[in-house]
C-alpha atoms as a PDB file:
ATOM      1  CA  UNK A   1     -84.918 -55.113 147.999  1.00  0.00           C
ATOM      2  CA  UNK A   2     -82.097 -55.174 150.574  1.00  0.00           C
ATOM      3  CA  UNK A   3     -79.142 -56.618 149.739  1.00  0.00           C
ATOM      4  CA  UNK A   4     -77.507 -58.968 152.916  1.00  0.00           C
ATOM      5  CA  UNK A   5     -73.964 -59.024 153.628  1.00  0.00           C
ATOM      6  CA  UNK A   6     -72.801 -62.777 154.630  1.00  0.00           C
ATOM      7  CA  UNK A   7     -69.739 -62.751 156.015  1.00  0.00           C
ATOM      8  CA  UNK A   8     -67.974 -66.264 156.225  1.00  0.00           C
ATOM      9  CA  UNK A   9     -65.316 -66.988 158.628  1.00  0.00           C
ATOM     10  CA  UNK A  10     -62.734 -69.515 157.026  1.00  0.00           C
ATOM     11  CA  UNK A  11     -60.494 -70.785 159.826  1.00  0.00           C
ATOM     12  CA  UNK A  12     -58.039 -73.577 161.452  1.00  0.00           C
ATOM     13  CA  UNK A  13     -56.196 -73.688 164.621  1.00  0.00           C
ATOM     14  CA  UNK A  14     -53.672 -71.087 162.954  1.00  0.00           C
ATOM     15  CA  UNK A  15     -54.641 -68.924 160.527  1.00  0.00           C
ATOM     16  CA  UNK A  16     -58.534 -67.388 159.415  1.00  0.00           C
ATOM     17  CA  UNK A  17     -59.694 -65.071 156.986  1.00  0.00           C
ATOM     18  CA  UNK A  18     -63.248 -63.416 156.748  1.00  0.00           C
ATOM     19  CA  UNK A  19     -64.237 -63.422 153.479  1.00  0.00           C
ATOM     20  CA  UNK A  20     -67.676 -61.879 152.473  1.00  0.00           C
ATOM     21  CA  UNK A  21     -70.526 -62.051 150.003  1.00  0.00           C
ATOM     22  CA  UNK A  22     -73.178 -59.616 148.852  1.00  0.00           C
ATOM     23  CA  UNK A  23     -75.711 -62.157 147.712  1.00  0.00           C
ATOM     24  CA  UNK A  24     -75.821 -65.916 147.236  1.00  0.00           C
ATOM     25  CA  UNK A  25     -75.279 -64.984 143.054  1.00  0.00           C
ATOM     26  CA  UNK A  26     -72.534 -63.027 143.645  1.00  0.00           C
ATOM     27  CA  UNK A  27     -68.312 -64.503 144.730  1.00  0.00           C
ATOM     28  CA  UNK A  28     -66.612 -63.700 147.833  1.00  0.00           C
ATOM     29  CA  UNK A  29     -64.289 -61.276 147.936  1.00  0.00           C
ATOM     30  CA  UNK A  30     -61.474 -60.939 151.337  1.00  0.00           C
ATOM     31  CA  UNK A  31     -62.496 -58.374 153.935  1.00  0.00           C
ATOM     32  CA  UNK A  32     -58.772 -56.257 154.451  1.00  0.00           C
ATOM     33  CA  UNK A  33     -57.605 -56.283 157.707  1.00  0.00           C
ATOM     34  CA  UNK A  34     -59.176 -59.814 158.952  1.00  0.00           C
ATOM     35  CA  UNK A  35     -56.789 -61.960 157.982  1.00  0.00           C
ATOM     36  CA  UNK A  36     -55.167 -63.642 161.443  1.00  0.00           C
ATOM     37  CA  UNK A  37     -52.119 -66.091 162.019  1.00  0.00           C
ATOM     38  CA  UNK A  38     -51.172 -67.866 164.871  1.00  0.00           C
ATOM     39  CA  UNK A  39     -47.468 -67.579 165.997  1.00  0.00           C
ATOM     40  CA  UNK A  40     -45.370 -70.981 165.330  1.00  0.00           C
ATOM     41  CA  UNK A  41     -44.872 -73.034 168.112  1.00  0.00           C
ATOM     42  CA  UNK A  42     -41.417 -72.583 168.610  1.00  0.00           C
ATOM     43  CA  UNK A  43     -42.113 -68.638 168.838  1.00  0.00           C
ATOM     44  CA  UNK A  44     -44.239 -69.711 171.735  1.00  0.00           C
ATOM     45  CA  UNK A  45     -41.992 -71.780 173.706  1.00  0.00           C
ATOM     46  CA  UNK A  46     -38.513 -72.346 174.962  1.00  0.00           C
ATOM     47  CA  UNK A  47     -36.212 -74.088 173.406  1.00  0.00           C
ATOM     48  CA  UNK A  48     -35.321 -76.642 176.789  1.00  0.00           C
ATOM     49  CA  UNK A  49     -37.725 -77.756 178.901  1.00  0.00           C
ATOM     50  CA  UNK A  50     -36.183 -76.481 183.060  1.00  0.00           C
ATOM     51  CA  UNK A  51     -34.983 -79.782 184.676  1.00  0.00           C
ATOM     52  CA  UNK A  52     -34.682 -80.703 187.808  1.00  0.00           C
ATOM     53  CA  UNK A  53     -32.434 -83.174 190.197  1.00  0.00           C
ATOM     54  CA  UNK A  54     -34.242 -86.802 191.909  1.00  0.00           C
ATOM     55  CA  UNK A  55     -35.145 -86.882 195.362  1.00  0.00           C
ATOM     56  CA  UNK A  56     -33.424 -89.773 195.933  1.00  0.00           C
ATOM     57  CA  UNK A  57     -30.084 -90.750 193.919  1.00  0.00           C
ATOM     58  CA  UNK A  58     -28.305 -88.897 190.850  1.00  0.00           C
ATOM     59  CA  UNK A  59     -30.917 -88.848 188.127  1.00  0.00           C
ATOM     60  CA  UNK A  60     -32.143 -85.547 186.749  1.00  0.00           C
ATOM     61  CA  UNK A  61     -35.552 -85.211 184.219  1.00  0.00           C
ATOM     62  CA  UNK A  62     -37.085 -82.347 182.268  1.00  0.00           C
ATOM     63  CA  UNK A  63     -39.830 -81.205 184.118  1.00  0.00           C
ATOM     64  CA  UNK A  64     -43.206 -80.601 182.055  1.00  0.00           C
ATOM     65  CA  UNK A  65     -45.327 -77.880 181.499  1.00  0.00           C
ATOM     66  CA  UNK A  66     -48.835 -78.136 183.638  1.00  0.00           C
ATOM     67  CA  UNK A  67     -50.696 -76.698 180.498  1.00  0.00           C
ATOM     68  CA  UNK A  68     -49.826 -77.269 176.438  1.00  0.00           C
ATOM     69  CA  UNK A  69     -49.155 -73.042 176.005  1.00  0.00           C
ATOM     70  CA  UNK A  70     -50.272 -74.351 171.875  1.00  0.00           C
ATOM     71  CA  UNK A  71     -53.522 -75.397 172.898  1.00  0.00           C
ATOM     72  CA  UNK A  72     -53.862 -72.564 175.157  1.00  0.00           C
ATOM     73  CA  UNK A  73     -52.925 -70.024 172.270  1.00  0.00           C
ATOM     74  CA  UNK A  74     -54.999 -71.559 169.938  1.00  0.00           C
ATOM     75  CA  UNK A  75     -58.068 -71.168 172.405  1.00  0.00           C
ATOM     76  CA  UNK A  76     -56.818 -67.256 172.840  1.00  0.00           C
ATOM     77  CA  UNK A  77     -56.714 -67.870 169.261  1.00  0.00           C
ATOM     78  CA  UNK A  78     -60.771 -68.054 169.264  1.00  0.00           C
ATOM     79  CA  UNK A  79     -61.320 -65.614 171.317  1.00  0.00           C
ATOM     80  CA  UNK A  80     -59.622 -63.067 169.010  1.00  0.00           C
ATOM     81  CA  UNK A  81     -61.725 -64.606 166.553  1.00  0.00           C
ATOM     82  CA  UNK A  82     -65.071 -64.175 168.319  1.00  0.00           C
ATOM     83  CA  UNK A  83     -64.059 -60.667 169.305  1.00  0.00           C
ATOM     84  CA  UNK A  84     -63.353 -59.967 165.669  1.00  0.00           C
ATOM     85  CA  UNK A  85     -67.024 -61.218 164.536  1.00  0.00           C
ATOM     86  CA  UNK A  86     -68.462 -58.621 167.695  1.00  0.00           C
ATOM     87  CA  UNK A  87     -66.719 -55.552 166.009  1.00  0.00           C
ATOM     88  CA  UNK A  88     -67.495 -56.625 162.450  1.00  0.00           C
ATOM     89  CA  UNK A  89     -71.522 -57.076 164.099  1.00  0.00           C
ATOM     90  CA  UNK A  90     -71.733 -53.816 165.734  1.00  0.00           C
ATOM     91  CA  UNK A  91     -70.659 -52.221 162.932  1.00  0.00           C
ATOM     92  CA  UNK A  92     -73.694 -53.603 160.836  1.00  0.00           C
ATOM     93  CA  UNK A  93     -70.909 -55.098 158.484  1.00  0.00           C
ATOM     94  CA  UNK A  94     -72.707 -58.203 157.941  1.00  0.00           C
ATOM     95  CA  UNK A  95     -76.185 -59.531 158.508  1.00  0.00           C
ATOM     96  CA  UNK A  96     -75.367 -63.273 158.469  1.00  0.00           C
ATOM     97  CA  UNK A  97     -72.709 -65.205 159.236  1.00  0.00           C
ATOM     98  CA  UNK A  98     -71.115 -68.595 158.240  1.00  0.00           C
ATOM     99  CA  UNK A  99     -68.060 -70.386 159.877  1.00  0.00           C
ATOM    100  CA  UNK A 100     -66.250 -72.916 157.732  1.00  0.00           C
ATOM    101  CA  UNK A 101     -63.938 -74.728 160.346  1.00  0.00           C
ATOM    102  CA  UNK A 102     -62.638 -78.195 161.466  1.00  0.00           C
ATOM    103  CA  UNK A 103     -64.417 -79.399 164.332  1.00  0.00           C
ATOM    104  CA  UNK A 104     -61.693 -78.865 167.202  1.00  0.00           C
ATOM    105  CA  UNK A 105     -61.608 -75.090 165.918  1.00  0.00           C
ATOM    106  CA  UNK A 106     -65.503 -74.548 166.053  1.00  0.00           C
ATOM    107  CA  UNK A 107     -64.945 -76.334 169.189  1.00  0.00           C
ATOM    108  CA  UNK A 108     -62.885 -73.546 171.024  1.00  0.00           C
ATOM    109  CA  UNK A 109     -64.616 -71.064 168.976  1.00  0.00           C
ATOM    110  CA  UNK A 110     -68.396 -71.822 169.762  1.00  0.00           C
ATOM    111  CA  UNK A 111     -68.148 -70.939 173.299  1.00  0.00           C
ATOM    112  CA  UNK A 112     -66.770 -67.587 172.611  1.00  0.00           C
ATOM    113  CA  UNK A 113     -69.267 -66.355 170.770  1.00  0.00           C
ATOM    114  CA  UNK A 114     -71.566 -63.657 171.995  1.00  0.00           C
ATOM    115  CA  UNK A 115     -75.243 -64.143 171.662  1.00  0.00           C
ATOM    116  CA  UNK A 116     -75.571 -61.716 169.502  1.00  0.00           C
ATOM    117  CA  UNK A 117     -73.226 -62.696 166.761  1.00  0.00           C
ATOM    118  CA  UNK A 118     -75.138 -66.625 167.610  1.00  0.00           C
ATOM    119  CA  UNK A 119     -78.094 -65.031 166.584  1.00  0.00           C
ATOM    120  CA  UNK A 120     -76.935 -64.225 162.931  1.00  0.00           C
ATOM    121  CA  UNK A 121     -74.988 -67.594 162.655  1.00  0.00           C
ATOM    122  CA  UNK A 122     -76.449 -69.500 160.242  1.00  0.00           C
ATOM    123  CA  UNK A 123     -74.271 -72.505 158.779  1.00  0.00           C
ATOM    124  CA  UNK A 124     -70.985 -73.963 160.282  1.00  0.00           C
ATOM    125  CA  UNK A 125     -68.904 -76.303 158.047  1.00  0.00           C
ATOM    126  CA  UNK A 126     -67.201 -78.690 159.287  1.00  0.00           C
ATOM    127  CA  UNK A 127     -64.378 -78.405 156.879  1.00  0.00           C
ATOM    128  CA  UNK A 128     -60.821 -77.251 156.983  1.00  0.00           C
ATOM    129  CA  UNK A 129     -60.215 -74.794 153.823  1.00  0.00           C
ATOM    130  CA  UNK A 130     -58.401 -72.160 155.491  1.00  0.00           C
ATOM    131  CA  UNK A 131     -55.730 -72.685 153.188  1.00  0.00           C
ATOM    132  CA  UNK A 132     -57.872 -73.209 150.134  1.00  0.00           C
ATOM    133  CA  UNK A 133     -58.205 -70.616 147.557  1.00  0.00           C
ATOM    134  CA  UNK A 134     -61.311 -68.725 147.513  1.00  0.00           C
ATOM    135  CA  UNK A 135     -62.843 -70.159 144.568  1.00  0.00           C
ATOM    136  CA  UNK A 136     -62.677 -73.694 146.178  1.00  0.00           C
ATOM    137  CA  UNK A 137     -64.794 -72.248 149.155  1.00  0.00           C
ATOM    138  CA  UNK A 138     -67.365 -70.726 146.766  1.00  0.00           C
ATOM    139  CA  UNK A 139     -67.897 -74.264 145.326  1.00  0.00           C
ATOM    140  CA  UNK A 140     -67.910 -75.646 149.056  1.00  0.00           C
ATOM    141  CA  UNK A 141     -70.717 -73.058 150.171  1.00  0.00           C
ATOM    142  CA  UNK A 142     -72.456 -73.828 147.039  1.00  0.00           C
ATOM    143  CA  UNK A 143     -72.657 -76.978 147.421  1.00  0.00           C
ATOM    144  CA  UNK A 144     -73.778 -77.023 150.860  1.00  0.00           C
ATOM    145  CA  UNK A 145     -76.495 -74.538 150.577  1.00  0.00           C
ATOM    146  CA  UNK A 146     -79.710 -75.887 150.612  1.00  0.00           C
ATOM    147  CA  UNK A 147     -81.917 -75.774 147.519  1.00  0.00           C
END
């Protein structure tokens, strides 16, 4: 009998890890090499926001950004993610997959997925445990699995 390869994809807005698992009897182990972290804000952005004078009178204000660059890295963030899954799937490295995120992050994640990693999706948690230790996300899939 064939043994699958489920690879699950434990992630937050800032950091993931792919962790995989020969068969539902067996533990998860890290896959090297997919372990990602998102830069701190304040390596993204400037220190001061530019300002700028009043039309009319003395005053001056900071003038805002027209887009949160966070929330825009974090959705760059997912598409890393997504591409990572594509590689890992054309390179038969896993059969199925599971994603064990918090909602905003399967959010931004969802839409980047291709079709063809959709097709071996099969469980999202709703869950943030990207800093958990593996052994708490073993119980957590365990737990979850149906019977």
């Amino acid at each position: 009998m064939k043994h699958t390869k489920t690879w699950v994809l434990v992630a937050d807005a800032g950091s993931a890890r792919v962790l995989e698992q020969s068969s539902p009897k067996e533990g998860l182990t890290l896959v090297e090499g997919l372990e990602h972290q998102l830069p701190k804000s304040s390596d993204m952005v400037r220190d001061s926001l530019p300002r700028t004078f009043d039309s009319v009178g003395p005053g001056r204000h900071a003038i805002a950004p027209k887009h949160d660059p966070h929330r825009a890295e974090k959705k760059n963030f997912a598409k890393e993610l997504a591409h990572t899954l594509d590689v890992g799937l054309s390179k038969k490295a896993y059969d199925h997959l599971i994603i064990i995120a918090p909602p905003q992050m399967i959010g931004d994640l969802r839409p980047e997925l291709s079709d063809a990693v959709r097709s071996h999706l099969k469980q999202e948690l709703l869950l943030d445990l990207a800093s958990a230790p593996i052994s708490e996300i073993a119980k957590r899939l365990a737990e979850a699995r149906p019977a």
